[in-house]
Protein backbone atom coordinates (compact mmCIF):
# COMPACT_ATOMS: atom_id res chain seq x y z
CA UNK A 1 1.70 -16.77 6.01
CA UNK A 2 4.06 -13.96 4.18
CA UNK A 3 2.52 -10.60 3.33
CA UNK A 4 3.96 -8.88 0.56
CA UNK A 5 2.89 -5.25 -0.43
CA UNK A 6 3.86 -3.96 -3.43
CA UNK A 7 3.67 -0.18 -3.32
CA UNK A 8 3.69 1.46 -6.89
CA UNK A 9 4.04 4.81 -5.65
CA UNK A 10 1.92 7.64 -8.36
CA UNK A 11 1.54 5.41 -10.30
CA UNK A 12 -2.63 6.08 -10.59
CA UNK A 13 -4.11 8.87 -12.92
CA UNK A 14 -6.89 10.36 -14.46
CA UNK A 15 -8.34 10.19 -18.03
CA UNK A 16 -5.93 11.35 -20.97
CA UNK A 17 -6.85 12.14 -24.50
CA UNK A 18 -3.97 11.68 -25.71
CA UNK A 19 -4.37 8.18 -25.14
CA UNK A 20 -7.54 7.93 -26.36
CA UNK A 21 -9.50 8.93 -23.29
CA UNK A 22 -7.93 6.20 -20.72
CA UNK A 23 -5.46 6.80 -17.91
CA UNK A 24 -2.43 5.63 -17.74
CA UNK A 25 -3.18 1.92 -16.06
CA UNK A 26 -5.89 1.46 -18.62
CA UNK A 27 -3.29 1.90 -21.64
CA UNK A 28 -0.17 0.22 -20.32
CA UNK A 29 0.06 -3.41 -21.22
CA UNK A 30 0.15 -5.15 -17.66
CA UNK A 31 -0.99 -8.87 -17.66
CA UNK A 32 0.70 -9.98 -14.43
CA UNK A 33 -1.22 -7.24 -12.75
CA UNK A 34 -4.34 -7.70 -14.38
CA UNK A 35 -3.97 -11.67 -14.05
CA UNK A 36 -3.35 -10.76 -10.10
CA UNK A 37 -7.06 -8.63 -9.79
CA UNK A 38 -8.49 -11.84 -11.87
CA UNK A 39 -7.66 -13.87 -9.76
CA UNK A 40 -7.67 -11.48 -6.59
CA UNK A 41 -10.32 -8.72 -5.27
CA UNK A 42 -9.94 -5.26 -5.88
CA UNK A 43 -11.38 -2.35 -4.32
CA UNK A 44 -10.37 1.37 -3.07
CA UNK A 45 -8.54 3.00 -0.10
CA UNK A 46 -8.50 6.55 0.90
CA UNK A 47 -4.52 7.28 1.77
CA UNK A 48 -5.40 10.69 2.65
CA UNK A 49 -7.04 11.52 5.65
CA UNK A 50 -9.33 14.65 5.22
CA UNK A 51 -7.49 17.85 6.17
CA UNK A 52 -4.36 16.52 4.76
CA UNK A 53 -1.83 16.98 2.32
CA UNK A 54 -1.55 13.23 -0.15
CA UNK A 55 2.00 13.36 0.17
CA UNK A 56 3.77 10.40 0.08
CA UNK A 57 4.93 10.59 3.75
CA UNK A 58 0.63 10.87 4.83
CA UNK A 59 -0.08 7.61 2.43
CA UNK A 60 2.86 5.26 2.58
CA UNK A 61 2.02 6.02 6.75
CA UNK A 62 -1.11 4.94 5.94
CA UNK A 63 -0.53 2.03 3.61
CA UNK A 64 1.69 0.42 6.11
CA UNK A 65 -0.87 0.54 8.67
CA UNK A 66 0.05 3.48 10.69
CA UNK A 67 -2.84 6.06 11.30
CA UNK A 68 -0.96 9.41 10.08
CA UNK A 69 -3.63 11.76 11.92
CA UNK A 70 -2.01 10.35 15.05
CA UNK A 71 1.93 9.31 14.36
CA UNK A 72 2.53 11.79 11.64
CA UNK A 73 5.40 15.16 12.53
CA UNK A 74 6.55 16.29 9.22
CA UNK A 75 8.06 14.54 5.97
CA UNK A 76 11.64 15.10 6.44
CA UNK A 77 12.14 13.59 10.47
CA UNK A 78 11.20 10.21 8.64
CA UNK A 79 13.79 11.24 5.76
CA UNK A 80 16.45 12.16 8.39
CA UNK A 81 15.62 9.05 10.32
CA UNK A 82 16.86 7.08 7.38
CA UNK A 83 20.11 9.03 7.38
CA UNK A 84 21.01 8.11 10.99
CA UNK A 85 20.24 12.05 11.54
CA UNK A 86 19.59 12.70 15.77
CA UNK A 87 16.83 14.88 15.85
CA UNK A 88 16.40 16.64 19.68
CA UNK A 89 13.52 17.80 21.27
CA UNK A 90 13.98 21.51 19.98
CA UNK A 91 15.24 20.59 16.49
CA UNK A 92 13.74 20.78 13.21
CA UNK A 93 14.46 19.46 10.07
CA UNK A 94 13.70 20.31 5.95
CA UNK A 95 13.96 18.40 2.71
CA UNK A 96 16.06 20.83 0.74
CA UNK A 97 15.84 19.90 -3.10
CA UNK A 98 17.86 20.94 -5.20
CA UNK A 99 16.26 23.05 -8.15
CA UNK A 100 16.06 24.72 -11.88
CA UNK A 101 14.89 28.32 -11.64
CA UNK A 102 14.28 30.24 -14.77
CA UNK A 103 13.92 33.90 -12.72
CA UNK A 104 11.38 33.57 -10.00
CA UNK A 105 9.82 30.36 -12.15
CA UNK A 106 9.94 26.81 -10.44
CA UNK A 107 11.30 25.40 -13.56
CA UNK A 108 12.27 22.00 -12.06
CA UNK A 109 11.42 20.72 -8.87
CA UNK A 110 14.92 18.60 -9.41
CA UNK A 111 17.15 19.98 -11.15
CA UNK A 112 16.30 18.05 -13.74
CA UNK A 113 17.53 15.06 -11.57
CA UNK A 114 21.46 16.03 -11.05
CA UNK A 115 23.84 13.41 -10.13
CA UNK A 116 24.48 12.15 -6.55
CA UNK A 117 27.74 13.43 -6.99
CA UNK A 118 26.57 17.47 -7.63
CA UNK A 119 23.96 16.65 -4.75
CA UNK A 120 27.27 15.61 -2.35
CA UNK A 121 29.10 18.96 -3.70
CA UNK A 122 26.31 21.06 -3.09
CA UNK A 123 25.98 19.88 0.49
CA UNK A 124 29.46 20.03 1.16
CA UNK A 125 29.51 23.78 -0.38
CA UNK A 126 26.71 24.81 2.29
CA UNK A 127 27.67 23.58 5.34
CA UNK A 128 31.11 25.43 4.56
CA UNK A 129 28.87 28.66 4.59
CA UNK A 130 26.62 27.81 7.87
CA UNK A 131 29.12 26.59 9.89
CA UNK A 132 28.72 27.52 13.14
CA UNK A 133 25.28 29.11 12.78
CA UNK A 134 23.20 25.76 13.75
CA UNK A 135 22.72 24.95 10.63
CA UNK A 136 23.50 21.62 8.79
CA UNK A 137 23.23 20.22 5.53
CA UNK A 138 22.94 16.40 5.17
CA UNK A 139 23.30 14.31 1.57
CA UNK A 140 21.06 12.07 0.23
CA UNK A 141 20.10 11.08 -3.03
CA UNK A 142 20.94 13.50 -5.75
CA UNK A 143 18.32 16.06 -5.31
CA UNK A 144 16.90 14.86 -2.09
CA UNK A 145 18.90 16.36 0.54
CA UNK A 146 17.87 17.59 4.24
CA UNK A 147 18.74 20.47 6.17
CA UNK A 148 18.55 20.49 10.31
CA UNK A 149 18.35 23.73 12.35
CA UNK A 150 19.40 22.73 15.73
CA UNK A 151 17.51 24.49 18.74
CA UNK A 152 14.71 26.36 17.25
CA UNK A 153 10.94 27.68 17.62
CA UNK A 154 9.15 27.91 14.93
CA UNK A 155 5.83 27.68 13.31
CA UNK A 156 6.12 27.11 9.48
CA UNK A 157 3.74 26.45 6.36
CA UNK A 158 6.21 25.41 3.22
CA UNK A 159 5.51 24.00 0.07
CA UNK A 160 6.46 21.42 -2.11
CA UNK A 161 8.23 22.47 -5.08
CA UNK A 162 6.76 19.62 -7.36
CA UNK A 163 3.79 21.74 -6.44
CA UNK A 164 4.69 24.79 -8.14
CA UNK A 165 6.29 23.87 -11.00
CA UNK A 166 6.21 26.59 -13.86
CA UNK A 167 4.83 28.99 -11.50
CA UNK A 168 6.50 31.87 -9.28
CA UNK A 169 8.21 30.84 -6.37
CA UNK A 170 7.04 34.66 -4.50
CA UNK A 171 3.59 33.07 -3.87
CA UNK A 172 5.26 30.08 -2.23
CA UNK A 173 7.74 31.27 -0.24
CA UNK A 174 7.74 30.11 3.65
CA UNK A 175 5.17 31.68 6.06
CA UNK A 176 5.30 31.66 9.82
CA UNK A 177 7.27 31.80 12.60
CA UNK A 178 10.33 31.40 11.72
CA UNK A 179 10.04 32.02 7.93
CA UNK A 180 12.31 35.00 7.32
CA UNK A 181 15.53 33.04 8.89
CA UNK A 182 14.11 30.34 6.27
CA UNK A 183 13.93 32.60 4.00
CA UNK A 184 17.45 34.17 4.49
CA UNK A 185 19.27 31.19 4.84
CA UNK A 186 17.73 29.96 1.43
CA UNK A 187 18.71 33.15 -0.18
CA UNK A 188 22.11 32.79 1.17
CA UNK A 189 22.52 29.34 0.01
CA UNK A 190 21.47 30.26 -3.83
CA UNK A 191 24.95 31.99 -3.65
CA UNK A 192 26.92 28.68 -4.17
CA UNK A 193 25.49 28.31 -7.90
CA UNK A 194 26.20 31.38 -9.06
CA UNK A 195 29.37 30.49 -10.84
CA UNK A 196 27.41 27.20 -12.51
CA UNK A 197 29.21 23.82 -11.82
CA UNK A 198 26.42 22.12 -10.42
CA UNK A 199 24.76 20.52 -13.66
CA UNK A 200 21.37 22.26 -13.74
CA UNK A 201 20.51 23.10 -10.04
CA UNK A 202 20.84 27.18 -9.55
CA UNK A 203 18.91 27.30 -6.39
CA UNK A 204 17.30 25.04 -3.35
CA UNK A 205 14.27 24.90 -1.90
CA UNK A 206 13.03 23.55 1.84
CA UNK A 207 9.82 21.91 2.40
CA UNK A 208 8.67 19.15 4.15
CA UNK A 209 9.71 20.44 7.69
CA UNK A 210 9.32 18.74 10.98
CA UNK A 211 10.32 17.39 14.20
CA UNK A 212 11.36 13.67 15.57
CA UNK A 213 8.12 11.31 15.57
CA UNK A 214 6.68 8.85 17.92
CA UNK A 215 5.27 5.98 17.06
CA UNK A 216 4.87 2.23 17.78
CA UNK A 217 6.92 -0.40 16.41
CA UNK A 218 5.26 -2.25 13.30
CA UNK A 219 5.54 -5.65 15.22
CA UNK A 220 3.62 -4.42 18.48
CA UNK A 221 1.20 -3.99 16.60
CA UNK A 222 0.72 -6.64 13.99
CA UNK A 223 2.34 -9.13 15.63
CA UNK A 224 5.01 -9.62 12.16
CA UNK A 225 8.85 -9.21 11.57
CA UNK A 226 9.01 -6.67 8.81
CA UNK A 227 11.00 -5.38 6.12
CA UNK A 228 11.43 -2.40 3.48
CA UNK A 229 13.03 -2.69 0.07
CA UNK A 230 13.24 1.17 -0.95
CA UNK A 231 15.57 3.39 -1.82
CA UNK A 232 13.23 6.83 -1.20
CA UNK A 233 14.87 7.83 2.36
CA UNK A 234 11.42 8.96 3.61
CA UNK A 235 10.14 4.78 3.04
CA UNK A 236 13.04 4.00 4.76
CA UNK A 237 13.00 6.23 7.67
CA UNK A 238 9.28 5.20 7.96
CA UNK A 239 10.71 1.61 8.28
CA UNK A 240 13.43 2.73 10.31
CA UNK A 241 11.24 4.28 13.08
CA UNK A 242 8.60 1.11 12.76
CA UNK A 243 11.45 -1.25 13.66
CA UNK A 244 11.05 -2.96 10.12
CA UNK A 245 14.50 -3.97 8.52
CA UNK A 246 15.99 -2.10 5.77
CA UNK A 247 16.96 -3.72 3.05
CA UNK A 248 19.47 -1.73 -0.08
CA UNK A 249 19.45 -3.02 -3.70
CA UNK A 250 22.25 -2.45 -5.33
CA UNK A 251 21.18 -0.62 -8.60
CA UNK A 252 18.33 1.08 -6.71
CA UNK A 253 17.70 4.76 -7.74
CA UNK A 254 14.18 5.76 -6.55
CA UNK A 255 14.03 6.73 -10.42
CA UNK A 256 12.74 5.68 -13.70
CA UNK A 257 15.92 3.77 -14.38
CA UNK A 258 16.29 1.98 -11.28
CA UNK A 259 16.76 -1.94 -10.77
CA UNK A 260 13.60 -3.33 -11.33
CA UNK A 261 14.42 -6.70 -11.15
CA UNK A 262 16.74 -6.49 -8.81
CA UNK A 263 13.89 -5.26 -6.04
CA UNK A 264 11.68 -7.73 -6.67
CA UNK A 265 14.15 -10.69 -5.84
CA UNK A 266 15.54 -8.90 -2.64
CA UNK A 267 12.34 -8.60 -1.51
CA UNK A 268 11.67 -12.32 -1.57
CA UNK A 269 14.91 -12.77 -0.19
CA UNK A 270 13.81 -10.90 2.85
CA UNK A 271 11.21 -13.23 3.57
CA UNK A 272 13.99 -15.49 5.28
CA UNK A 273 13.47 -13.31 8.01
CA UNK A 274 10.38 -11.33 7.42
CA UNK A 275 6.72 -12.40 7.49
CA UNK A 276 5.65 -8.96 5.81
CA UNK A 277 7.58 -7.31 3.13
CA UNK A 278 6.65 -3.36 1.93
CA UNK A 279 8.10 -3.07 -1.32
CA UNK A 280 8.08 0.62 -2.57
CA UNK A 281 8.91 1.30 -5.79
CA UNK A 282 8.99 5.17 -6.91
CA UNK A 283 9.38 5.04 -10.41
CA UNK A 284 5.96 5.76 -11.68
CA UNK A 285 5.28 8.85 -8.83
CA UNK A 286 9.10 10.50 -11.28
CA UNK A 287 7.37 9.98 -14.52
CA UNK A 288 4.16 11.40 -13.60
CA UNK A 289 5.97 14.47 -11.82
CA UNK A 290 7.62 14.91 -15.15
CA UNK A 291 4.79 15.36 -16.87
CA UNK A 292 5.97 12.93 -19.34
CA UNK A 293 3.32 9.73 -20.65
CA UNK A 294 5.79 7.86 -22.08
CA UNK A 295 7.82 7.69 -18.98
CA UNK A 296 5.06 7.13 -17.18
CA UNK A 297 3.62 4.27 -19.25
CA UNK A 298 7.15 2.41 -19.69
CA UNK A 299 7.44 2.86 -15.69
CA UNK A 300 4.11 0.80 -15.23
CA UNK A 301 5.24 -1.65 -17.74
CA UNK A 302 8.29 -2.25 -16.36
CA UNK A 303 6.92 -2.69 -12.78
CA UNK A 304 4.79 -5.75 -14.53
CA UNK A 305 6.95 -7.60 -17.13
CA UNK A 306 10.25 -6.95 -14.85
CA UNK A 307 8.75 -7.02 -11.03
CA UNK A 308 5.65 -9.59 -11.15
CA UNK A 309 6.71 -12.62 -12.76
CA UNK A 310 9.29 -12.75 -10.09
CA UNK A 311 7.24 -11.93 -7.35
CA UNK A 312 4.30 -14.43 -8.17
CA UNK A 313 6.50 -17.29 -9.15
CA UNK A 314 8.46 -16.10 -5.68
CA UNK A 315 5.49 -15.86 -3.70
CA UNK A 316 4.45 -19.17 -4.68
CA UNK A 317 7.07 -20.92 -2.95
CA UNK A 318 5.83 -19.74 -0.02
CA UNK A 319 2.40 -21.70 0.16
CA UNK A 320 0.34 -19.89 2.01
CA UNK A 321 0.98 -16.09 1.00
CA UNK A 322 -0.71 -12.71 0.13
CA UNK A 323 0.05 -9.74 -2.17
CA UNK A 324 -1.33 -6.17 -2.15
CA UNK A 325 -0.67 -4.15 -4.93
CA UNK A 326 -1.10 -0.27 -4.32
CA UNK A 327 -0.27 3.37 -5.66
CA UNK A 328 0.34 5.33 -2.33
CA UNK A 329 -1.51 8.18 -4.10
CA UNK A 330 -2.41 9.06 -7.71
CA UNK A 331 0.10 11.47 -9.53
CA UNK A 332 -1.66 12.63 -12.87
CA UNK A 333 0.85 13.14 -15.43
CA UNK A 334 -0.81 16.13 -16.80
CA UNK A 335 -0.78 17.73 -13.38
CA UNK A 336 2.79 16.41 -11.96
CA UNK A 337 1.33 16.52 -8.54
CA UNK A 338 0.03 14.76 -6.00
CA UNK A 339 -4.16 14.12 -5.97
CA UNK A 340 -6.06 12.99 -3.08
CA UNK A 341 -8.04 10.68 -4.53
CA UNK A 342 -8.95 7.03 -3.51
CA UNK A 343 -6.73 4.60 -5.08
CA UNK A 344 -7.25 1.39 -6.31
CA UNK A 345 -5.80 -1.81 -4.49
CA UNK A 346 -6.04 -5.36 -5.45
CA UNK A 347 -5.39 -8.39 -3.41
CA UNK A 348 -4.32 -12.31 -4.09
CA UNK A 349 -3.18 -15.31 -2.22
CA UNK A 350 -4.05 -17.50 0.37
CA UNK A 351 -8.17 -17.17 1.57
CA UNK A 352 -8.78 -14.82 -1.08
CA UNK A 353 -11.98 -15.45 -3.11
CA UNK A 354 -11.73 -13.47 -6.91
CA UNK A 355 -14.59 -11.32 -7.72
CA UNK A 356 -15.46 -10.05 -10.62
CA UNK A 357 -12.60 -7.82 -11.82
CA UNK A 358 -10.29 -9.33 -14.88
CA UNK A 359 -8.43 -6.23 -15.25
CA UNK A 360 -6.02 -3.47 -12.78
CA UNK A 361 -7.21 0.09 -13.01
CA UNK A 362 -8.98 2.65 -11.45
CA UNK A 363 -12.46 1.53 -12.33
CA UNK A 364 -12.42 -1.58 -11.04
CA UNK A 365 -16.09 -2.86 -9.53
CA UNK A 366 -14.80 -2.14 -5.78
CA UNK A 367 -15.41 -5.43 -3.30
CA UNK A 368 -14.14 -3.36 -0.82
CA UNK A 369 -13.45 0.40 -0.05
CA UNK A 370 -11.15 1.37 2.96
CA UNK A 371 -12.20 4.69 4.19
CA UNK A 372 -9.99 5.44 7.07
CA UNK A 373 -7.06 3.52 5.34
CA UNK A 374 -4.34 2.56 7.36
CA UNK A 375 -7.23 -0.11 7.96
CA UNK A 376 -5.89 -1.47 5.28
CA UNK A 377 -3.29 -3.56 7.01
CA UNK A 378 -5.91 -5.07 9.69
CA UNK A 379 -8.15 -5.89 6.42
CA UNK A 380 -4.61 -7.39 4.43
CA UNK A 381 -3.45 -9.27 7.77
CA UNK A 382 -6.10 -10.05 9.73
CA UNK A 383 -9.07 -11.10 7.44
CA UNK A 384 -9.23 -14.89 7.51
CA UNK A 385 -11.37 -14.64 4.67
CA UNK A 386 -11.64 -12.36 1.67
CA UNK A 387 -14.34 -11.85 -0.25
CA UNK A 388 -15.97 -14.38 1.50
């Protein structure tokens, strides 16, 4: 049997009026999806645990089967992971993001996406000023960068900048032990864009912080070889630390205009080697943290016209195979943030009975709901039957 989860990360929402009253998978023309819950069962599954933040690092935990209350240290360790990034026992690490600020006014939590190359400048520009101070500044993917502070004690609360956007950074700053060096060093760094040259980005902005995690290896405890097609660091570093392979797409962007196609046929291809395949795509989670419904709609449509015919025809070849299809979390375009809601999941393949559902949104007639949801994988992987 091969396992394939496709993981269409924000890319649930809630009611717009603008489009007549229907969210975003209502209005978006998606017939491969909605021939897969058909033909498939489709139900719920809360990716946030209560008490916790639905950030993508809690719910992709949890949609790949790991229970986050227990494995989960911060955001960025997973991110850093990805990098090759050593992490020791007293270290702690930050996603620093690279940002618009209009005054004190998160104006983009982005920097209105800059270039990988301003992201390597930037990073290069830092660690010129920290040298030597234990701090270090690590590239990534245009905005998403990480910062490590080597040999430290602290006890933070940060938060996300998507979080804030159009509103004062002063309510948000770091609190805690440990925040005014935080704070400092963050002050200090805004120096750098003073004289512009960095497209839009005028400041940064750490969140996410955290120490090295522990947890088992996918395969101990599913019993599968694994991969991830991603090109979010934090989905890789998740992989990374499960043992799961790591597979790159060339054209991948973690953004709107990323290779659709491309991910969907490396992802099959992994199968050579992989019973289970998490593919994550982020394009959706972008558009709905730009507050833009266009974007947002196109995304969707381009994860089912340019994604699923090559998946199911893949999948196919396979004979005995299974498909989730999942939003980590729901990111409402008219809030650009993360909810904690319940998202909806549908299911097809092999010992898979359809219910009643003919279309792919989030008021589907639920055959199941997965409270605690990193259950999810046991119910995907282990049920002989579903629907039964």
């Amino acid at each position: 049997m091969k396992y394939l989860v496709l993981l269409t990360d924000g890319m649930s929402d809630l009611k717009i009026e603008k489009l007549g009253g229907k969210t975003i998978m209502q209005y978006a023309n998606t017939p491969n999806m909605d021939y897969i819950a058909k033909n498939g069962v489709g139900g719920f599954i809360k990716t946030t645990p209560d008490g916790y933040y639905p950030g993508s690092d809690i719910c992709n935990l949890t949609m790949m089967g790991f229970d986050p209350t227990k494995y989960y240290s911060g955001r960025s360790p997973l991110e850093a992971g990805s990098s090759g990034i050593d992490l020791g026992p007293n270290d702690m690490s930050f996603r620093c993001n690279l940002v618009t600020l209009d005054g004190d006014i998160m104006e983009d939590n982005s920097a209105h996406h800059v270039t990988n190359e301003t992201g390597a400048k930037s990073v290069d520009a830092l660690n010129e000023i920290f040298a030597g101070e234990g701090v270090e500044f690590h590239k990534g993917l245009g905005f998403r960068n990480l910062m490590v502070m080597r040999d430290v004690d602290f006890d933070l609360t940060t938060t996300a900048p998507h979080d804030i956007m159009g509103q004062s950074i002063k309510e948000h700053l770091p609190t805690g032990k440990g925040a005014e060096r935080l704070i400092d060093i963050m002050q200090r760094s805004n120096k750098i864009f003073a004289d512009g040259g960095y497209e839009r980005a005028n400041g940064v902005w750490f969140w996410g912080e955290g120490t090295r995690p522990s947890m088992p290896l996918f395969k101990d405890l599913y019993g599968l070889t694994s991969s991830v097609v991603a090109a979010v660091d934090l989905i890789r570093g998740i992989g990374k630390f499960a043992g799961m392979e790591i597979i790159d797409v060339p054209g991948a962007t973690g953004f709107i205009d990323t290779n659709f196609e491309g991910n969907a046929e490396y992802a099959l291809k992994a199968f050579e080697t992989s019973d289970y395949v998490f593919l994550h795509v982020e394009a959706a989670d972008e558009a709905g943290h730009m507050g833009v419904i266009e974007e947002k709609i196109k995304a969707v449509e381009n994860i089912d016209s340019r994604m699923c015919p090559i998946l199911l025809e893949g999948m196919k070849k396979f004979g005995d195979f299974r498909i989730l299809v999942s939003p980590d979390h729901p990111t409402p375009v008219e809030l650009r943030t993360h909810v904690a809601e319940p998202v909806p999941a549908i299911i097809y393949g092999t010992g898979v009975n359809p219910d009643e559902n003919t279309k792919y949104d989030e008021f589907m007639t639920p055959s199941f709901f997965i409270e605690e949801g990193y259950k999810i994988a046991d119910f995907f992987l282990k049920s002989t039957v579903i629907n039964g």
